[in-house]
Protein backbone atom coordinates (compact mmCIF):
# COMPACT_ATOMS: atom_id res chain seq x y z
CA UNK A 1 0.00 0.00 0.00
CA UNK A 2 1.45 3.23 -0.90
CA UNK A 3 2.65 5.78 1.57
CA UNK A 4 3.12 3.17 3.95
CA UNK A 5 6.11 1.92 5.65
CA UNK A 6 7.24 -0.86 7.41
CA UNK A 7 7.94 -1.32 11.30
CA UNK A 8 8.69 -4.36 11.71
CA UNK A 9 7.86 -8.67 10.92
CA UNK A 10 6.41 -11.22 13.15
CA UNK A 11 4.82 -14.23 12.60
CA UNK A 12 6.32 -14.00 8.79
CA UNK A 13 3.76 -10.97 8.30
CA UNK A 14 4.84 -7.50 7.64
CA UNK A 15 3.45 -4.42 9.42
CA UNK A 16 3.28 -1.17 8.23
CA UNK A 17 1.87 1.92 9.02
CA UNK A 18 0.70 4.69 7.31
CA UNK A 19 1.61 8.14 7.57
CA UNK A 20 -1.75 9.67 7.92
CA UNK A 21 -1.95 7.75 11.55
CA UNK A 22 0.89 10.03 12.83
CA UNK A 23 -1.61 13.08 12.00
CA UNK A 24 -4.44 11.24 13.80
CA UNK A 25 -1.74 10.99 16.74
CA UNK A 26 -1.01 14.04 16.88
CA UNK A 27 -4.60 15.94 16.03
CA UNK A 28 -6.18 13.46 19.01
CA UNK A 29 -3.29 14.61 20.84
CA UNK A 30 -3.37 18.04 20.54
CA UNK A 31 -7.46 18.10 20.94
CA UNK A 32 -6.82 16.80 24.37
CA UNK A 33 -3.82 19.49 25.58
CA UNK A 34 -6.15 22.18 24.20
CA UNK A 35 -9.69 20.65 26.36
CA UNK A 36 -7.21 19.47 29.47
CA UNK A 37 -4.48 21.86 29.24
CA UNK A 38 -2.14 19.58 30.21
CA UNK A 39 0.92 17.79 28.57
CA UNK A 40 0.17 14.83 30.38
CA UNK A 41 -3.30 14.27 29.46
CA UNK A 42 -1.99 14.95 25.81
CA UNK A 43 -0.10 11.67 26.61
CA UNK A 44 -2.41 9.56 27.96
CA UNK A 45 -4.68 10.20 25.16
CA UNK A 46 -2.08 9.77 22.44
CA UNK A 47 -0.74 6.28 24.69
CA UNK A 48 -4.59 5.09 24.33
CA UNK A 49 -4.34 5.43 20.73
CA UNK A 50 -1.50 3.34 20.38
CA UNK A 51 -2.65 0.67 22.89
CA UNK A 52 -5.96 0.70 20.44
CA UNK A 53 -4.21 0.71 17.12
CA UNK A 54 -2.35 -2.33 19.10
CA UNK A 55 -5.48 -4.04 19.63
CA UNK A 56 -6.46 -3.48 16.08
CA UNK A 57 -3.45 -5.07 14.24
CA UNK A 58 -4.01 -8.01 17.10
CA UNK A 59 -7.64 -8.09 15.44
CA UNK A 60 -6.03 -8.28 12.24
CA UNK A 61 -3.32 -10.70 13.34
CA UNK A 62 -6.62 -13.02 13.89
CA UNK A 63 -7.54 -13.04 10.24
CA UNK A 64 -3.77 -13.01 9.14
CA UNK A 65 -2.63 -16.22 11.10
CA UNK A 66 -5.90 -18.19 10.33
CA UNK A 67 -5.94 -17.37 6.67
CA UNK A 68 -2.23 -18.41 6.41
CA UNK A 69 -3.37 -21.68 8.24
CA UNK A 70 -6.08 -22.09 5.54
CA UNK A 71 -3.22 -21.93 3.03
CA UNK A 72 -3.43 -18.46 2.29
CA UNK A 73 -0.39 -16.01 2.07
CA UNK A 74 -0.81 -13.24 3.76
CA UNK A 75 1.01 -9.84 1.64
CA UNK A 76 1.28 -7.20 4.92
CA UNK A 77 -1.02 -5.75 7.22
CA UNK A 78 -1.14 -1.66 7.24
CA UNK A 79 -2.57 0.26 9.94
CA UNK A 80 -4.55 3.22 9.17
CA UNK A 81 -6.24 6.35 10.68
CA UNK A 82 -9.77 4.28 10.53
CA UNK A 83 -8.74 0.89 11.17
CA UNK A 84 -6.28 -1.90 9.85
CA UNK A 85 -6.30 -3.83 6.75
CA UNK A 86 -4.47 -7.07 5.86
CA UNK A 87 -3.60 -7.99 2.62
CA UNK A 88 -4.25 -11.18 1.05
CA UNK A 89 -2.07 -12.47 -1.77
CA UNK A 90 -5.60 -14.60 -3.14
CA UNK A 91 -8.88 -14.92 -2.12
CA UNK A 92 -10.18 -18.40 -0.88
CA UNK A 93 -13.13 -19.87 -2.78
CA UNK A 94 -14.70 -21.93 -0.12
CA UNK A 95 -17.43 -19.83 1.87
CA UNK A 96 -16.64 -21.79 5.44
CA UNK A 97 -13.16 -20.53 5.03
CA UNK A 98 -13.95 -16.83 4.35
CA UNK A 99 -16.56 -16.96 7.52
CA UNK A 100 -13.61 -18.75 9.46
CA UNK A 101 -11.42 -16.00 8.78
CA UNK A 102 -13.65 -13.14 8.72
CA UNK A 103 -15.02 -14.27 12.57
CA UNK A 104 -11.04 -14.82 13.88
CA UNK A 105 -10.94 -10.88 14.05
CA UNK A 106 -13.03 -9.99 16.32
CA UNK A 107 -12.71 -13.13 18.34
CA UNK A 108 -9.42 -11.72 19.28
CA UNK A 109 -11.22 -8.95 20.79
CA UNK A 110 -13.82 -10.38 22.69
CA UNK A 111 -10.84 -12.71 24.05
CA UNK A 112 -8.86 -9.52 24.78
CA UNK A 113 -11.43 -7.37 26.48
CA UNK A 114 -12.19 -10.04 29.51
CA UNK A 115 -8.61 -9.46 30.31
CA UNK A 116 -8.38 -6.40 30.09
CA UNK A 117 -11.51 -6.06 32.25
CA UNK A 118 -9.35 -8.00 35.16
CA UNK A 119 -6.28 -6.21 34.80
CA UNK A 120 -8.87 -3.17 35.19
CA UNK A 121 -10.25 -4.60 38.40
CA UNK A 122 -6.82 -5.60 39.66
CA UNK A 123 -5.77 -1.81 39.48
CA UNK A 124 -9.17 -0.33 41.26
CA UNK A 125 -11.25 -0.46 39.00
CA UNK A 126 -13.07 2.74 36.70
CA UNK A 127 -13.18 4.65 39.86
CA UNK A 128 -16.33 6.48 39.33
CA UNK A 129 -16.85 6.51 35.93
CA UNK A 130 -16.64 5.53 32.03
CA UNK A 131 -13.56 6.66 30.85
CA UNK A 132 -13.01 8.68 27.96
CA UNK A 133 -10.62 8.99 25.44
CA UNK A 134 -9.62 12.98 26.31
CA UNK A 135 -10.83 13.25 29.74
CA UNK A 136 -11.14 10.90 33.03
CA UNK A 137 -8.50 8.38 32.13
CA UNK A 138 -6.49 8.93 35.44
CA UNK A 139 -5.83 5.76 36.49
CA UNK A 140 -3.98 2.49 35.25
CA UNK A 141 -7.08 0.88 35.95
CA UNK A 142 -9.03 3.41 33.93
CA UNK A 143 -6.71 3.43 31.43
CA UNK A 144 -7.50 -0.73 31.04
CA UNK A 145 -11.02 -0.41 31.61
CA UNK A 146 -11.24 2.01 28.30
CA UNK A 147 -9.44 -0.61 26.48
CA UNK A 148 -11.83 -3.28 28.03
CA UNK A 149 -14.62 -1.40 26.69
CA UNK A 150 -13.22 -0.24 23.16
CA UNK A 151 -12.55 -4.35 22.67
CA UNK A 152 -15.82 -5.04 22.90
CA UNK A 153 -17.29 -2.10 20.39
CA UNK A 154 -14.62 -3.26 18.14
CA UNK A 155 -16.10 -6.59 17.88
CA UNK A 156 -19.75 -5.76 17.64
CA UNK A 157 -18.78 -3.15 15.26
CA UNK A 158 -16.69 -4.93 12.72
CA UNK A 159 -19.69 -8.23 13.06
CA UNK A 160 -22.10 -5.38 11.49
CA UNK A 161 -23.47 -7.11 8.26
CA UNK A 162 -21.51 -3.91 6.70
CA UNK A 163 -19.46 -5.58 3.47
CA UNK A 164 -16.54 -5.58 3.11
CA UNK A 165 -16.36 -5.20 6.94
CA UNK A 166 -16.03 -8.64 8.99
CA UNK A 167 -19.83 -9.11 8.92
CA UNK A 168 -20.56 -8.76 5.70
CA UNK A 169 -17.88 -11.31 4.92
CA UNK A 170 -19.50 -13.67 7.37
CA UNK A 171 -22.64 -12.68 5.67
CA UNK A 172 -21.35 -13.27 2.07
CA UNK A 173 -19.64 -16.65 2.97
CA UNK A 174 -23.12 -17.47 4.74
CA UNK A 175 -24.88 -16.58 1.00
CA UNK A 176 -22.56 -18.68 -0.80
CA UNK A 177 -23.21 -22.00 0.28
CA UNK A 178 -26.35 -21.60 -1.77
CA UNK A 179 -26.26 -19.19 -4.06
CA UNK A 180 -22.10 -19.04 -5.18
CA UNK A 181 -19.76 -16.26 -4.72
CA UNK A 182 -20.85 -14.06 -7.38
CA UNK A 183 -24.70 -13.24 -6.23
CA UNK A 184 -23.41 -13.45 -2.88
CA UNK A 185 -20.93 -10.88 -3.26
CA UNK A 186 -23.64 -8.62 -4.88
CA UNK A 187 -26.33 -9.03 -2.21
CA UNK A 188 -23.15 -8.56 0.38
CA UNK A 189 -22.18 -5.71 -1.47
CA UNK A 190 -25.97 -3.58 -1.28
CA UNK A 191 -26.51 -4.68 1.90
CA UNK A 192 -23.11 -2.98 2.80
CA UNK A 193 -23.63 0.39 0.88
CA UNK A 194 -27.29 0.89 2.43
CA UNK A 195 -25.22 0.36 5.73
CA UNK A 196 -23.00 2.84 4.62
CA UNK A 197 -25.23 5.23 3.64
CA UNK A 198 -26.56 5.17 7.44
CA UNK A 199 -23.16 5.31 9.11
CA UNK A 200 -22.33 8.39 6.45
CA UNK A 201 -25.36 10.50 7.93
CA UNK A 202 -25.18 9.51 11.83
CA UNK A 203 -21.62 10.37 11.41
CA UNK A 204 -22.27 13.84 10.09
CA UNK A 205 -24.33 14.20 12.98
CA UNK A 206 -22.05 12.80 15.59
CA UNK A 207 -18.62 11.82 14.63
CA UNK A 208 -16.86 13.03 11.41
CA UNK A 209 -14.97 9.58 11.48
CA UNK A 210 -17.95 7.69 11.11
CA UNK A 211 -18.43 9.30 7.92
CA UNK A 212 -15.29 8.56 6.40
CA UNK A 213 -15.13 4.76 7.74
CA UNK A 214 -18.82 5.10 5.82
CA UNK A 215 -17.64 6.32 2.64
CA UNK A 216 -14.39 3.99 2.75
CA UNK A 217 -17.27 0.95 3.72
CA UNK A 218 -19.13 2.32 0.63
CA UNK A 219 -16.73 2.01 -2.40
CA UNK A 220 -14.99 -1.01 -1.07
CA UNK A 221 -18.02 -2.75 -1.21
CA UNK A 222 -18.71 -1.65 -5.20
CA UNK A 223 -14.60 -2.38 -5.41
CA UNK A 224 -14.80 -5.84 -4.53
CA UNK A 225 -18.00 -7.09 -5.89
CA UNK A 226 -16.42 -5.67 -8.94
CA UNK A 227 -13.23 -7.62 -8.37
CA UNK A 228 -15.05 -10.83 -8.02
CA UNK A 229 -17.44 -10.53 -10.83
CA UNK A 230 -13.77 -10.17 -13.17
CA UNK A 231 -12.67 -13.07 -11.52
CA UNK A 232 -15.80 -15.17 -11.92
CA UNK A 233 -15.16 -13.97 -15.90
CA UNK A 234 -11.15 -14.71 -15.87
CA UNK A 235 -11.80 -17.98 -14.79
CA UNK A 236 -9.97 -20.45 -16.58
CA UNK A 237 -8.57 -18.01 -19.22
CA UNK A 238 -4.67 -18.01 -19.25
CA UNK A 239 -2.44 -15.43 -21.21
CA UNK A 240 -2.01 -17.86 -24.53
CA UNK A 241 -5.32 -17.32 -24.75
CA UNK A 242 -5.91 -13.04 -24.78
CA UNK A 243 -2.09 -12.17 -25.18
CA UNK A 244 -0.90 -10.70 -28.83
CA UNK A 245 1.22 -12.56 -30.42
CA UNK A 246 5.15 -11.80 -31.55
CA UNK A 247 3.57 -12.10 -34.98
CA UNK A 248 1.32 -9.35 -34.23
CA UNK A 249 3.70 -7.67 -31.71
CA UNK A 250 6.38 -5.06 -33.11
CA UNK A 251 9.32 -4.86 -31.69
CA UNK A 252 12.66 -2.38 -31.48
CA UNK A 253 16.64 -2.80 -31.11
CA UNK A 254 18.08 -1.05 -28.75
CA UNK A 255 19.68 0.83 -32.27
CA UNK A 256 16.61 2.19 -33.12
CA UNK A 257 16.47 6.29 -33.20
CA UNK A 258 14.37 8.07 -31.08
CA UNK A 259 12.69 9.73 -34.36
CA UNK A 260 11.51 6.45 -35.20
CA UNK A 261 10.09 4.91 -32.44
CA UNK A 262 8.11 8.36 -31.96
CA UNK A 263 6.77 7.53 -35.52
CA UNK A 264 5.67 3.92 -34.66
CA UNK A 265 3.47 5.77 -31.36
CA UNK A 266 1.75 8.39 -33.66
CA UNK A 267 1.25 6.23 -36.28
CA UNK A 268 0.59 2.49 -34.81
CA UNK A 269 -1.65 1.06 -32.51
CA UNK A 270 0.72 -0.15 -30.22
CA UNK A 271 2.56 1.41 -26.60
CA UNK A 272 4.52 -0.43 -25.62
CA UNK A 273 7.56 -1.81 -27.51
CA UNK A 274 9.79 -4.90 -26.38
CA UNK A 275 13.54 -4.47 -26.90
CA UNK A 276 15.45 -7.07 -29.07
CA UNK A 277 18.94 -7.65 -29.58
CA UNK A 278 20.39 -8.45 -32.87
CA UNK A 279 20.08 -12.49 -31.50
CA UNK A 280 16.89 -12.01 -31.46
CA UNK A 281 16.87 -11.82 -27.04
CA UNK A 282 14.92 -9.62 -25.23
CA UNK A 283 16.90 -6.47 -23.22
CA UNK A 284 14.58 -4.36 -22.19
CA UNK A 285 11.26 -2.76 -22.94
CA UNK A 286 10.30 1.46 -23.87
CA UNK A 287 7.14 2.40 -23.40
CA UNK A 288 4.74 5.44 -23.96
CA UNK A 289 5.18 6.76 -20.92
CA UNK A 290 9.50 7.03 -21.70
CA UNK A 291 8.63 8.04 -25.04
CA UNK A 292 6.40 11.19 -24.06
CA UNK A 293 9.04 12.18 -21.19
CA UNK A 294 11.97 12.02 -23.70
CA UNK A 295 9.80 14.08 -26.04
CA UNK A 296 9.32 16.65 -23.42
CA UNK A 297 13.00 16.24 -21.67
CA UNK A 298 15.38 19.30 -23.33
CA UNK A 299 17.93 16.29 -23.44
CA UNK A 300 18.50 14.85 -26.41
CA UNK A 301 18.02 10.96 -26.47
CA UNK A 302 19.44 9.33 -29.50
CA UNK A 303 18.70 6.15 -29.73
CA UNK A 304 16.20 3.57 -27.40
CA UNK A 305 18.94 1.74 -25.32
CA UNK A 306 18.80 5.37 -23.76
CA UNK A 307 15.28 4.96 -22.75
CA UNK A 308 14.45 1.17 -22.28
CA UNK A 309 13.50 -0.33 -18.97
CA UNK A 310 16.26 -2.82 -18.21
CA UNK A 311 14.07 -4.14 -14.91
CA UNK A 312 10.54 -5.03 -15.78
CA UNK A 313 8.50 -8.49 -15.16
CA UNK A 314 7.28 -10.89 -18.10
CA UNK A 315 4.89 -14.04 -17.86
CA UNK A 316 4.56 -16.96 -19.31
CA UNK A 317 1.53 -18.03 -22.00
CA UNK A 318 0.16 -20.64 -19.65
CA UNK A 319 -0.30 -18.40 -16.69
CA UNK A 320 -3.44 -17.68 -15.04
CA UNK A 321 -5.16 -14.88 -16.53
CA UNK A 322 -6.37 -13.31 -13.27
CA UNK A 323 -4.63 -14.66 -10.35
CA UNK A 324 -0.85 -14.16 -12.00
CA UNK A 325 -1.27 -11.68 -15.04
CA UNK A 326 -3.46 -9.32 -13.93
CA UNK A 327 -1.89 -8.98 -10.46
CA UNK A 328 1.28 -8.69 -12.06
CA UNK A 329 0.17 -5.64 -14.00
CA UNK A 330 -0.83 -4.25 -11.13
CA UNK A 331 1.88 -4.47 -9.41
CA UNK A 332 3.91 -3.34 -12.01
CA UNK A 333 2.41 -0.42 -12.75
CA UNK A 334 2.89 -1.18 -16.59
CA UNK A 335 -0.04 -1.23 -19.60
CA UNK A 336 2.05 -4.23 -21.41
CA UNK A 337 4.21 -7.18 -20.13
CA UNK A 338 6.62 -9.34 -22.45
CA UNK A 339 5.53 -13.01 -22.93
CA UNK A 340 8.17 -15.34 -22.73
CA UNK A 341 8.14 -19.45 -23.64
CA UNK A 342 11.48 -21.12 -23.58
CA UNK A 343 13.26 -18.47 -23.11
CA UNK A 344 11.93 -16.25 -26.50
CA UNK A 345 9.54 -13.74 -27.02
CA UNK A 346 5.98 -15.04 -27.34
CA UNK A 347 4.18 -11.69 -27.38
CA UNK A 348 2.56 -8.90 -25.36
CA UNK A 349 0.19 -8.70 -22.96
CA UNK A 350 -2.19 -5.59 -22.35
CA UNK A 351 -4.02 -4.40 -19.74
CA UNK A 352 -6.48 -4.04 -23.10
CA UNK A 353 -6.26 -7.83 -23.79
CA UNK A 354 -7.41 -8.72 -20.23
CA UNK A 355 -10.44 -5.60 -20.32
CA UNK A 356 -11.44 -7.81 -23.90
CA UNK A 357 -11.29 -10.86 -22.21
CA UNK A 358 -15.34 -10.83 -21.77
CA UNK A 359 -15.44 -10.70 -25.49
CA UNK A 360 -13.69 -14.19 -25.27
CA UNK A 361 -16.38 -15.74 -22.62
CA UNK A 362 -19.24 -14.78 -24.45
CA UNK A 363 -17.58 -16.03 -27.97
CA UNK A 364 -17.18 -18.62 -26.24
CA UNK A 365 -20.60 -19.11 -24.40
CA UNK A 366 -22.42 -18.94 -27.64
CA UNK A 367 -19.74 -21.40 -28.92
CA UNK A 368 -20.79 -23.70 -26.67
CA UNK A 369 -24.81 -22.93 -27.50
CA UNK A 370 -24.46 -23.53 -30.85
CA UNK A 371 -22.39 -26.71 -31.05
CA UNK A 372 -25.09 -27.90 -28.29
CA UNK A 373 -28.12 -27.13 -31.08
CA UNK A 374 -26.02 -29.01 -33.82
CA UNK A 375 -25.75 -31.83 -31.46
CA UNK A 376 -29.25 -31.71 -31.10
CA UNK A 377 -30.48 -31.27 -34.82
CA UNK A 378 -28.21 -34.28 -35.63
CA UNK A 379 -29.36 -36.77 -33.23
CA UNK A 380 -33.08 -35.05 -34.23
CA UNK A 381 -32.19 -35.84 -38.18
CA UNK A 382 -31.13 -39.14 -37.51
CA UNK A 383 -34.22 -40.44 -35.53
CA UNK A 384 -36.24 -39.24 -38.37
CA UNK A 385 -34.49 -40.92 -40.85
């Protein structure tokens, strides 16, 4: 996740954090030293924000460590002003396994708060009162009892049926058994918005975080229902069978003149170019992006082993179209990736190829149709003869 960086590894899991929490740190912070004036209630508060933000990557910790023992590798997990996410190299398939997973968080924090509770009691208690997050914490054993407490809201919170939020994933996993991930995902996904659209104006009215944990709730739901229906319509599609081939592909030396390869963008359909020695091996790639910088750049670039990428990615044709390729676009940051098969150039692949890769299902689908009706009229035409 961008912006983020790392603090440290444990249990083979990365953890990062954001830069944004730092402001949250310090506006919380600073809200309290201006209602309290007092540097040590400005610490307190900003010492109960880290023990929560604790809690929370323990919460995610619980969906981490039972995904990975489901099989699932687990990318990093980033904390954030509104909460913690953690990043899942794939998604599982099997709804028991998503409900597993999605219910591990917030058992962490109904196991946590009990404990805190007694380490609460064990240092006197509340002492009079609730404790709050800028004023009344004076105590060790208020200080526990507010973490007691924020464990427990934590939990019912993130079990609201609020997709993508842990209760909507319970909910979705729930739908799946009988109806598959796709319409499950969908009903998830409304159910999750119209939540949204209810935290959005009750946090307007009392909490301007509310609003933007609504609005975040909102368009991850439409992300990932999105993200699943591609899947659901990538499935079973490798790169051999969307990726242009080298017959189709044209290619550069490194030799080439910048004058040229500007005349193959303006005048060709194609971006990105691969890079080809005179053996025929691939060295590196140039692609629109170099080209319109070098345009624009008062340097003078002469010929395209000035330009070309010398550290890019390629894939093979057999590949999975949506769990390797498109994640490795992604990731890349590129529009095209080299395909390589023993070692040669096979062709390119576009982030346009996998966008037309519907085109292939339904060519497909009706394939399928009409080879079913010619089945049919056959065994029809012989009967009747």
């Amino acid at each position: 996740m961008g912006s983020a960086f790392k603090i440290g590894r444990f249990f083979g899991i990365d953890v990062k954090v954001h830069w944004t929490f730092f402001l949250l740190l310090g506006f919380l912070g600073f809200l309290s030293y201006t209602q309290n004036q007092s540097i040590v209630a400005a610490v307190v508060t900003a010492g109960l924000i880290l023990a929560l933000f604790f809690c929370v990557l323990l919460h995610e910790y619980g969906h981490s460590i039972t995904a990975q023992r489901l099989g699932i590798e687990i990318e990093d997990i980033t904390l954030l002003p509104i909460g913690g996410v953690a990043r899942m190299k794939s998604m599982t398939e099997r709804p028991w396994d998503e409900v597993k997973i999605a219910l591990a968080g917030p058992a962490v924090n109904f196991v946590l708060a009990p404990i805190f509770l007694g380490l609460s009691l064990l240092f006197g208690g509340l002492g009079g009162g609730v404790p709050s997050l800028f004023t009344g914490v004076e105590t060790v054993g208020q200080f526990f009892g507010f973490l007691a407490i924020i464990n427990v809201i934590l939990a019912v919170f993130n079990l609201l049926p609020a997709f993508p939020m842990d209760g909507g994933r319970v909910l979705r996993g729930l739908l799946a058994t009988k109806l598959g991930q796709v319409r499950a995902t969908d009903i998830s996904s409304a159910v999750g918005q119209m939540t949204a659209v209810g935290f959005f104006f009750i946090g307007l009215l009392i909490n301007p975080l509310l609003a933007l944990v609504a609005v975040f709730i909102f368009f991850g739901a439409s992300g990932e229902a999105q993200m699943v229906r591609q899947r659901e319509m990538l499935r079973g599609l490798s790169v051999r069978d969307v990726m242009g081939t080298k017959r189709h592909t044209e290619t550069v030396t490194p030799w080439h003149n910048f004058g040229q390869v500007f005349d193959m963008v303006l005048h060709g359909y194609q971006d990105d170019f691969p890079v080809l020695d005179d053996d025929g091996r691939l060295v590196g790639m140039i692609t629109r992006s170099e080209i319109a910088s070098a345009a624009h750049s008062p340097d003078r670039f002469s010929t395209v082993r000035d330009l070309m990428k010398t550290d890019f990615p390629t894939i093979t044709p057999d590949a999975d179209l949506f769990t390797d390729a498109q994640k490795l676009l992604q990731e890349s940051g590129l529009r095209a990736i080299p395909v390589m098969e023993n070692g040669e150039l096979a062709g390119m692949l576009t982030i346009d190829d996998i966008g037309q890769a519907s085109l292939l299902r339904d060519i497909r689908s009706v394939g399928r149709v009409q080879n079913g009706r010619q089945s049919f009229g056959s065994r029809e035409s012989n009967w009747q003869r």
